[in-house]
C-alpha atoms as a PDB file:
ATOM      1  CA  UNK A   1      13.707 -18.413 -28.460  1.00  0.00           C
ATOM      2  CA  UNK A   2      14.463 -14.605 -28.160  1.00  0.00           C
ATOM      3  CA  UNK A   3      13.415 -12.309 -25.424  1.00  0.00           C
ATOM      4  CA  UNK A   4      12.747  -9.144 -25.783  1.00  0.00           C
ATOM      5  CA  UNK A   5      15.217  -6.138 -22.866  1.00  0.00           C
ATOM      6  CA  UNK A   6      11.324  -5.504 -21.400  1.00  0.00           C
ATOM      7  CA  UNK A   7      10.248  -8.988 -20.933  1.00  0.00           C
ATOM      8  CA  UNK A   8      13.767 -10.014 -19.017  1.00  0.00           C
ATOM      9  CA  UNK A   9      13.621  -6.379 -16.964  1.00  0.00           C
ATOM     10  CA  UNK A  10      10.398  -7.294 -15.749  1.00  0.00           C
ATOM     11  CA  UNK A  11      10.747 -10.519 -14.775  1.00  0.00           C
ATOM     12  CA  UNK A  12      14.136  -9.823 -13.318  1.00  0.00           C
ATOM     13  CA  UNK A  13      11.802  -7.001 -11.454  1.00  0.00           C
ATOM     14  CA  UNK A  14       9.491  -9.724  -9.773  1.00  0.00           C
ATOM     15  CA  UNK A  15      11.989 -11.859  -8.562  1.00  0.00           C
ATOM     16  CA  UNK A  16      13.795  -9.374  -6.687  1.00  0.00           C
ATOM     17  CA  UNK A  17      10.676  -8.544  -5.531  1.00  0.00           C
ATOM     18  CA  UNK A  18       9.628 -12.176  -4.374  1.00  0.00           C
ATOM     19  CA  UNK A  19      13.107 -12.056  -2.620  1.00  0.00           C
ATOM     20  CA  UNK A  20      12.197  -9.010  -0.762  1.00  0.00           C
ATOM     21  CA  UNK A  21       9.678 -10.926   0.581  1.00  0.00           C
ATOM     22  CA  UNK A  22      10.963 -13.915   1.397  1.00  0.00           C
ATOM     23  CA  UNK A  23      13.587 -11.954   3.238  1.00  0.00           C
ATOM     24  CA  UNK A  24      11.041  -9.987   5.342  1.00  0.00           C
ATOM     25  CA  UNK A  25       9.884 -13.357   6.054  1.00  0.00           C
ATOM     26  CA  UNK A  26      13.412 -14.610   7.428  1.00  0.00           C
ATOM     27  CA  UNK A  27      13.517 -11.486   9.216  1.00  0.00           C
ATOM     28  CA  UNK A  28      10.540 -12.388  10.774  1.00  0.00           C
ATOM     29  CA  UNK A  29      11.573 -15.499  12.282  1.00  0.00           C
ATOM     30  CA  UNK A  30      15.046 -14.007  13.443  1.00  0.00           C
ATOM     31  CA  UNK A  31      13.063 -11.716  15.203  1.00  0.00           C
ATOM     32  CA  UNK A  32      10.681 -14.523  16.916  1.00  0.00           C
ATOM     33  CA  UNK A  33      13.178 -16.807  16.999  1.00  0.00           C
ATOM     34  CA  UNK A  34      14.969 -14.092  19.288  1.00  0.00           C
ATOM     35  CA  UNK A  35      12.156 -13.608  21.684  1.00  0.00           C
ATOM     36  CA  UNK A  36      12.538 -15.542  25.190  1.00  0.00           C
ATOM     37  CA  UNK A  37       9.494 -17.580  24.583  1.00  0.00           C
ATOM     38  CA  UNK A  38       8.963 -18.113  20.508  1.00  0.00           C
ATOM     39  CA  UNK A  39       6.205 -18.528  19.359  1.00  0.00           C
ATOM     40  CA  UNK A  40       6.246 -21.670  17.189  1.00  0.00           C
ATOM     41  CA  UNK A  41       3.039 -21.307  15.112  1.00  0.00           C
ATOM     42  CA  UNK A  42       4.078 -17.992  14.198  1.00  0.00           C
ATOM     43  CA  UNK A  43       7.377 -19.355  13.282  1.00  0.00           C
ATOM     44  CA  UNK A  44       5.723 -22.291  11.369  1.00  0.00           C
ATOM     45  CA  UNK A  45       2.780 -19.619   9.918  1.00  0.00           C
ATOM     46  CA  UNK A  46       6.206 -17.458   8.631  1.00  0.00           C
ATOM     47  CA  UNK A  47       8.117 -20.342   7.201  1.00  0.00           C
ATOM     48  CA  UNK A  48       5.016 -21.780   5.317  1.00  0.00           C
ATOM     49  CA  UNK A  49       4.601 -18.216   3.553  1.00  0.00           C
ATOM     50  CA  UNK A  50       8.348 -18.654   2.652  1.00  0.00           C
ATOM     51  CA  UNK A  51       7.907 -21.700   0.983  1.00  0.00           C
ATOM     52  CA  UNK A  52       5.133 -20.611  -0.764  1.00  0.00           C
ATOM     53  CA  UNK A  53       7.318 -17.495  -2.066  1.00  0.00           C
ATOM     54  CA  UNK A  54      10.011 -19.478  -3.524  1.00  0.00           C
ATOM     55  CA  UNK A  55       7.622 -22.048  -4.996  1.00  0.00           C
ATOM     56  CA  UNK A  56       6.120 -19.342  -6.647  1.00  0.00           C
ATOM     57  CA  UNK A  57       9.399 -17.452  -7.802  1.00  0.00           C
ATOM     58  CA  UNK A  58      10.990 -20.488  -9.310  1.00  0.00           C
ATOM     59  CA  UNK A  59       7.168 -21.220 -11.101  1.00  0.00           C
ATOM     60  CA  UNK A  60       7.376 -17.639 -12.781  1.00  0.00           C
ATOM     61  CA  UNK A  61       8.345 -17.718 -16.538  1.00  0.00           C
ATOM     62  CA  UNK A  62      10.437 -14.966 -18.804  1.00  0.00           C
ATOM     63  CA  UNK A  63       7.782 -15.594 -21.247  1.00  0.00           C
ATOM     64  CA  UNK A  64       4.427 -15.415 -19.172  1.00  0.00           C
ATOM     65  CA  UNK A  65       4.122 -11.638 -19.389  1.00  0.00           C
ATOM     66  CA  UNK A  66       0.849 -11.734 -17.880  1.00  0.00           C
ATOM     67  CA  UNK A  67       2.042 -13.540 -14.611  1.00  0.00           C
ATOM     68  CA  UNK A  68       5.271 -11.584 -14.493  1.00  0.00           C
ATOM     69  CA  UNK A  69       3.583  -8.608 -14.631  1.00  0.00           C
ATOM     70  CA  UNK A  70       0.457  -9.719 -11.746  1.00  0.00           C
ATOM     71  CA  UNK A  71       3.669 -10.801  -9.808  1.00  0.00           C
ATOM     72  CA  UNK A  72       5.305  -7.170 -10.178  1.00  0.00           C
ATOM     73  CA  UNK A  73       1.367  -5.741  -9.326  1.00  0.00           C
ATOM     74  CA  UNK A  74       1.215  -8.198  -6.341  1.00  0.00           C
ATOM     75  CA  UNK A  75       4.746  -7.600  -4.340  1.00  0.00           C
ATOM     76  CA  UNK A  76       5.372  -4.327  -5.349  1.00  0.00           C
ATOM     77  CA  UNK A  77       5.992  -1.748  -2.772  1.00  0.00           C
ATOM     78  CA  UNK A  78       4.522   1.523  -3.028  1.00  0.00           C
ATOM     79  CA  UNK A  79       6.374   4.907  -1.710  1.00  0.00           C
ATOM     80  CA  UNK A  80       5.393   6.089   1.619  1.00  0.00           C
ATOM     81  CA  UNK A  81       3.441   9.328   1.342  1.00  0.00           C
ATOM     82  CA  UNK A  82       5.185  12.532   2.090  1.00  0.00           C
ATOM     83  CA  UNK A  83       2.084  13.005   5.337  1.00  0.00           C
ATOM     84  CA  UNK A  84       3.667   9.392   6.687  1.00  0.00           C
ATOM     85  CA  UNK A  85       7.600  10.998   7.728  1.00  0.00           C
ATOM     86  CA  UNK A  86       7.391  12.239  11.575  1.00  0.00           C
ATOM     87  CA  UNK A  87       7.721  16.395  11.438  1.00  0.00           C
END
């Protein structure tokens, strides 16, 4: 089977962005984890959402444009506006 340079840019797109993600989420329980009295639900809460990241990365297909692309739609980050930066 043959791919075509668009279909393995974009899917190569969404699982960087799924990675982002499910670092956020790591950083997230470093930072709880750090706190003098974690919060283990939260910690629990986090880790779940991680799982459920890399069950959905490693579920996403080259082929399946139209889940690669609502995976790109979903994690993407958008630019902060220019009104957003402190003066």
């Amino acid at each position: 089977m043959t791919y075509t340079y668009d279909q393995i840019i974009t899917y190569e797109v969404a699982r960087a962005l799924i990675n982002s993600h499910i670092a956020d989420c790591s950083a997230e329980i470093a930072d709880e984890e750090a706190m003098a009295e974690p919060n283990v639900d939260r910690i629990a809460e986090i880790d779940q959402r991680m799982t459920e990241l890399v069950l959905e990365r490693e579920a996403l297909v080259l082929t399946d444009d139209v889940a690669v692309s609502q995976v790109v739609a979903k994690y993407r980050r958008l630019p902060a506006s220019p009104e957003a930066e402190p003066q």
